[in-house]
Protein backbone atom coordinates (compact mmCIF):
# COMPACT_ATOMS: atom_id res chain seq x y z
CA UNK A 1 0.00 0.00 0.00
CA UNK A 2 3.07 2.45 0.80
CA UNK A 3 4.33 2.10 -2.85
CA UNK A 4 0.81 3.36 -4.21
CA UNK A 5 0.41 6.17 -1.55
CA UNK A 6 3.95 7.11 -3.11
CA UNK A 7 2.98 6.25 -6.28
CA UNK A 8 -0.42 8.27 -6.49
CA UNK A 9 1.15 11.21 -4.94
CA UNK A 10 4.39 11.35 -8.09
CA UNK A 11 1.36 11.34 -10.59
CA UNK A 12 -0.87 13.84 -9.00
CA UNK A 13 1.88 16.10 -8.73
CA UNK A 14 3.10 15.05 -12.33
CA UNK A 15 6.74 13.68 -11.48
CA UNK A 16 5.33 10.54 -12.96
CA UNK A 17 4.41 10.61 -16.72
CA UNK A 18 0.49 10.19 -17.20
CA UNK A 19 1.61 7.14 -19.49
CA UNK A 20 3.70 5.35 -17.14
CA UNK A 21 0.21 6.12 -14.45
CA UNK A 22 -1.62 3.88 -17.23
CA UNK A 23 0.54 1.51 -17.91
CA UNK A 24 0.82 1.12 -13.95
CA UNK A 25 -2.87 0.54 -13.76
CA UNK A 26 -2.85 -1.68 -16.13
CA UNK A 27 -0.42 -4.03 -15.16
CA UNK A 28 -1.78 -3.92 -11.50
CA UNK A 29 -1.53 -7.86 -11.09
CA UNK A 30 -3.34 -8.06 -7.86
CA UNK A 31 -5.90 -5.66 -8.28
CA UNK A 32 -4.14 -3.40 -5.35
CA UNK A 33 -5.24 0.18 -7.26
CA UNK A 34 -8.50 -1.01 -7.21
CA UNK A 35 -8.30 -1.63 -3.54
CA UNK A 36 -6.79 1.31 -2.22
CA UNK A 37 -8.81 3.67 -4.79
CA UNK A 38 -12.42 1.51 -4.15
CA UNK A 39 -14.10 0.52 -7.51
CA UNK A 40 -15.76 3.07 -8.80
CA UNK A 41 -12.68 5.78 -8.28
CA UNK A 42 -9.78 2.84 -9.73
CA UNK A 43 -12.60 2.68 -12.94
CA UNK A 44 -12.50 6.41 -13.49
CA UNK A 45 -8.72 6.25 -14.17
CA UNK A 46 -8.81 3.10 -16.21
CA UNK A 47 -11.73 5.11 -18.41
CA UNK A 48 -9.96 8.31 -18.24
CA UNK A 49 -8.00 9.36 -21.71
CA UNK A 50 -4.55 9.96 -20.57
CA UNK A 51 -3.77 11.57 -24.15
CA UNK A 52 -6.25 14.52 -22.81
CA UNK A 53 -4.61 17.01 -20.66
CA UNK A 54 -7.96 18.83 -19.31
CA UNK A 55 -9.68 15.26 -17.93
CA UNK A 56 -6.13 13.92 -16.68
CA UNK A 57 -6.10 17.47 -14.37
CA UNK A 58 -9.32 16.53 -13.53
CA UNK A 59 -8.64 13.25 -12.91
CA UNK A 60 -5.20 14.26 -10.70
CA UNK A 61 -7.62 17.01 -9.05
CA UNK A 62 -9.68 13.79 -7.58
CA UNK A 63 -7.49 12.09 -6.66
CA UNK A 64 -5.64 14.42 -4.46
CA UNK A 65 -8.72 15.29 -2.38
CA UNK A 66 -9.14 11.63 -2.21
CA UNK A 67 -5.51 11.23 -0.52
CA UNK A 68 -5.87 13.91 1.41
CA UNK A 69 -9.13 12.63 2.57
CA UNK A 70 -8.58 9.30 3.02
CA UNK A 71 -4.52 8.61 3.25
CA UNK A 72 -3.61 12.01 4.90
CA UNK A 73 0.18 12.91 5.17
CA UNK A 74 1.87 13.91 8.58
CA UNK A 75 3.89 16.61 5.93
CA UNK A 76 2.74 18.73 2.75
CA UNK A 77 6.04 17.77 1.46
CA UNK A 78 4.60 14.91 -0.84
CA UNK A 79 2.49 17.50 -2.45
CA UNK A 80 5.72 18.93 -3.35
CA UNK A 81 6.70 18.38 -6.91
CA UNK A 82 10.04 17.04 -7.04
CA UNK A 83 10.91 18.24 -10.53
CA UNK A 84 10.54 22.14 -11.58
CA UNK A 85 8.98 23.09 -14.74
CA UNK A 86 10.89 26.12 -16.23
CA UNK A 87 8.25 28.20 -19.55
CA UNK A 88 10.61 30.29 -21.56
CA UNK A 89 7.75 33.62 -21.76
């Protein structure tokens, strides 16, 4: 469960590529996402369309109130991103 906690938290704040999220998802061999998400959550990300940037920041918007909600942190830090994004203006 402490590698998906991680795990959610990299793609929310987008230090993990949407496409490696999927392909994560996918290959979920136990059916743990589906577990810690619940059913009906884990379907909206297998549904979503990774390729679209406005329903995957909707998508990463649920998901972080459903972390903080129901796996809170002790620290904001893991709402940190790790990486910086630097837009030449």
């Amino acid at each position: 469960m402490n590698n998906i906690f991680t795990t959610m938290w990299e793609f929310i704040r987008g230090d993990l590529p949407s496409a490696h999220f999927e392909e994560l998802l996918y290959k979920n061999a136990n059916n743990e996402y589906e577990k810690y998400l619940g059913h009906s959550l884990y379907f909206e990300c297998i549904e979503n369309s990774y390729d679209n940037r406005d329903t995957t920041f909707l998508l990463k918007q649920k998901l972080k109130a459903f972390q903080q909600l129901n796996h809170p942190s002790k620290c904001k830090c893991i709402e940190i991103p790790n990486t910086i994004h630097i837009v030449d203006i």
